[in-house]
C-alpha atoms as a PDB file:
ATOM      1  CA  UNK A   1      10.437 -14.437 -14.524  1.00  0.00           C
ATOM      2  CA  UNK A   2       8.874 -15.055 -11.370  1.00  0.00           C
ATOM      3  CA  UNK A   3       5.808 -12.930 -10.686  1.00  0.00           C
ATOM      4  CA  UNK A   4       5.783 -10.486  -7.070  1.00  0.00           C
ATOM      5  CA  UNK A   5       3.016 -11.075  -4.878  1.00  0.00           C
ATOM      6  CA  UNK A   6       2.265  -8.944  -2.001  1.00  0.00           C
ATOM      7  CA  UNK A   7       1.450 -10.475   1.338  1.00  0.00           C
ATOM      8  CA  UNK A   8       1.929  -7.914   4.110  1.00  0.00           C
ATOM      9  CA  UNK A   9       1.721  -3.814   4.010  1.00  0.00           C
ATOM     10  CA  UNK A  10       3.011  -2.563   7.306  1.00  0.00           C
ATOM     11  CA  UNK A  11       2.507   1.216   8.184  1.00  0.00           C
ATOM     12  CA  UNK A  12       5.458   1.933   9.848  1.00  0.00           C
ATOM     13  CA  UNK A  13       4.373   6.124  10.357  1.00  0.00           C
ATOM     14  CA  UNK A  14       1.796   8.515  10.138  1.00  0.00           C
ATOM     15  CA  UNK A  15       0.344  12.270  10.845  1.00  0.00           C
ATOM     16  CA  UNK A  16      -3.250  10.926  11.169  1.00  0.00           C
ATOM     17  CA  UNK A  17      -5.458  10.945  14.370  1.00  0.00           C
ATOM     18  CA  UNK A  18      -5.152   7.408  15.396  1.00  0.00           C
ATOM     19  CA  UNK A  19      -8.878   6.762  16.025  1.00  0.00           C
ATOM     20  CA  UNK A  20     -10.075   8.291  12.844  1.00  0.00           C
ATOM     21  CA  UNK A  21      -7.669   6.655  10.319  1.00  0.00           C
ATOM     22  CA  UNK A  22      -8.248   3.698  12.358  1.00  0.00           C
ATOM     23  CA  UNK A  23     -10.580   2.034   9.766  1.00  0.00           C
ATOM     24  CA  UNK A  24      -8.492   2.716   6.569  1.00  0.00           C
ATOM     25  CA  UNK A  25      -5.529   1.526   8.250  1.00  0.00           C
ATOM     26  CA  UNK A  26      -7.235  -1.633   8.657  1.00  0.00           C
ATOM     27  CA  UNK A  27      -8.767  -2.273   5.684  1.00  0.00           C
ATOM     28  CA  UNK A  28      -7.407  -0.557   2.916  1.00  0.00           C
ATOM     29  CA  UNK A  29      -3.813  -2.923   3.241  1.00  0.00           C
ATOM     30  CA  UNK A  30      -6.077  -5.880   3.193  1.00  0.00           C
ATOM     31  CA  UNK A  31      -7.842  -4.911   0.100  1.00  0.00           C
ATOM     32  CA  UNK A  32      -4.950  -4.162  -1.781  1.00  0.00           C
ATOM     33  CA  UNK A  33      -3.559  -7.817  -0.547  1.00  0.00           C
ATOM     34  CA  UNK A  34      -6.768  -9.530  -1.262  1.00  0.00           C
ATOM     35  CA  UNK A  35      -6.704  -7.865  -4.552  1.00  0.00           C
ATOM     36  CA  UNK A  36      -2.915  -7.746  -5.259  1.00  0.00           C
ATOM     37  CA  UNK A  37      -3.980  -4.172  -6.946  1.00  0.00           C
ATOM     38  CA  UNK A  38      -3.767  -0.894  -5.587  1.00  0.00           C
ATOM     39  CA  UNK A  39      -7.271  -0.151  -7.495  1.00  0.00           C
ATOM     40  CA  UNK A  40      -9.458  -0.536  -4.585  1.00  0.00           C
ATOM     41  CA  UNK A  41     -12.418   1.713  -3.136  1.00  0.00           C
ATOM     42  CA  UNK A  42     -11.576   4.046  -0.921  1.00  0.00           C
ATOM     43  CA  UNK A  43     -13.372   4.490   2.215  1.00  0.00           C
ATOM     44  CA  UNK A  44     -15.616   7.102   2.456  1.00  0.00           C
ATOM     45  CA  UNK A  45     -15.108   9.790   5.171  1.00  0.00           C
ATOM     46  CA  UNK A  46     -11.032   9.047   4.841  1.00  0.00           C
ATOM     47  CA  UNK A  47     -10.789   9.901   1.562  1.00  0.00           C
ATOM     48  CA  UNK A  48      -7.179  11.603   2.116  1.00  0.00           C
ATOM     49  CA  UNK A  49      -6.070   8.777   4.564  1.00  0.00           C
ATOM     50  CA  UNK A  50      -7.562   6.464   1.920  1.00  0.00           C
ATOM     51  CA  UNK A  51      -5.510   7.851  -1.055  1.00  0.00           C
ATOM     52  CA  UNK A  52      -2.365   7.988   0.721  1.00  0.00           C
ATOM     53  CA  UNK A  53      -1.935   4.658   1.887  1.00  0.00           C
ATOM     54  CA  UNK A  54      -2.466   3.730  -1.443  1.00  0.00           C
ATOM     55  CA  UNK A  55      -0.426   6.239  -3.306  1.00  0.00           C
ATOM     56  CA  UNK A  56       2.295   5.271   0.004  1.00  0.00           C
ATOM     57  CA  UNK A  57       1.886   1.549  -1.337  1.00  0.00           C
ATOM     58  CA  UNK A  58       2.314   2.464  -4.744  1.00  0.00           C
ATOM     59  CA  UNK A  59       5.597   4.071  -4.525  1.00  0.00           C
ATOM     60  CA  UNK A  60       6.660   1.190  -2.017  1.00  0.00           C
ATOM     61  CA  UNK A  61       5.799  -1.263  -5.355  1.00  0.00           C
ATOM     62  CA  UNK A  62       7.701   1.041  -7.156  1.00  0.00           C
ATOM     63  CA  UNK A  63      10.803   1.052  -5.576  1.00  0.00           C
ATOM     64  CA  UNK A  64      10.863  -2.803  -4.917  1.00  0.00           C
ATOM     65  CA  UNK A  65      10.740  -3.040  -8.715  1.00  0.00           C
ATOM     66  CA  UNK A  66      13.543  -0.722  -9.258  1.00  0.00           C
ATOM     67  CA  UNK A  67      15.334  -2.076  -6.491  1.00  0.00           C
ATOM     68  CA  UNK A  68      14.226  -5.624  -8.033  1.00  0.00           C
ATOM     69  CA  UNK A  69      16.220  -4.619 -11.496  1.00  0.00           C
ATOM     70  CA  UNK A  70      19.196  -3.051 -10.553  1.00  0.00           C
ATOM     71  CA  UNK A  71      19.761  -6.434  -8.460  1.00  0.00           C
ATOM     72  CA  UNK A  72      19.399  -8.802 -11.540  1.00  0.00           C
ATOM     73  CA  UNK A  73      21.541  -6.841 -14.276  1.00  0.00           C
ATOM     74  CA  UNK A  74      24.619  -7.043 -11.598  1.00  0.00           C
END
């Protein structure tokens, strides 16, 4: 079994004031990368914008894997 690895996180939308989530949109994709883990610190003053691209990258995971499965039992 070959093991996933992510390499780019792409926020394709967004409700957020541009210049505010700015900062999280920046570097909270390149910790989970860096990482390869969605356990990363949040950063502080964007703690919503912070949680949901994580939780948004988490359920991304998610369905890859599920997606991922169905594809190898056909």
């Amino acid at each position: 079994m070959t093991k996933s690895v992510t390499t780019k996180i792409e926020i394709v939308s967004h409700n957020e004031t541009p210049s505010f989530a700015q900062l999280p949109f920046e570097i909270i994709p390149q910790e989970i990368i860096q990482t390869q883990s969605t356990n990363v610190d949040i950063i502080s003053g964007t703690t919503r914008t912070s949680y949901g691209i994580i939780m948004a990258v988490e359920d991304a995971l998610n369905k890859a894997r599920i997606e991922c499965s169905q594809t190898s039992q056909n």
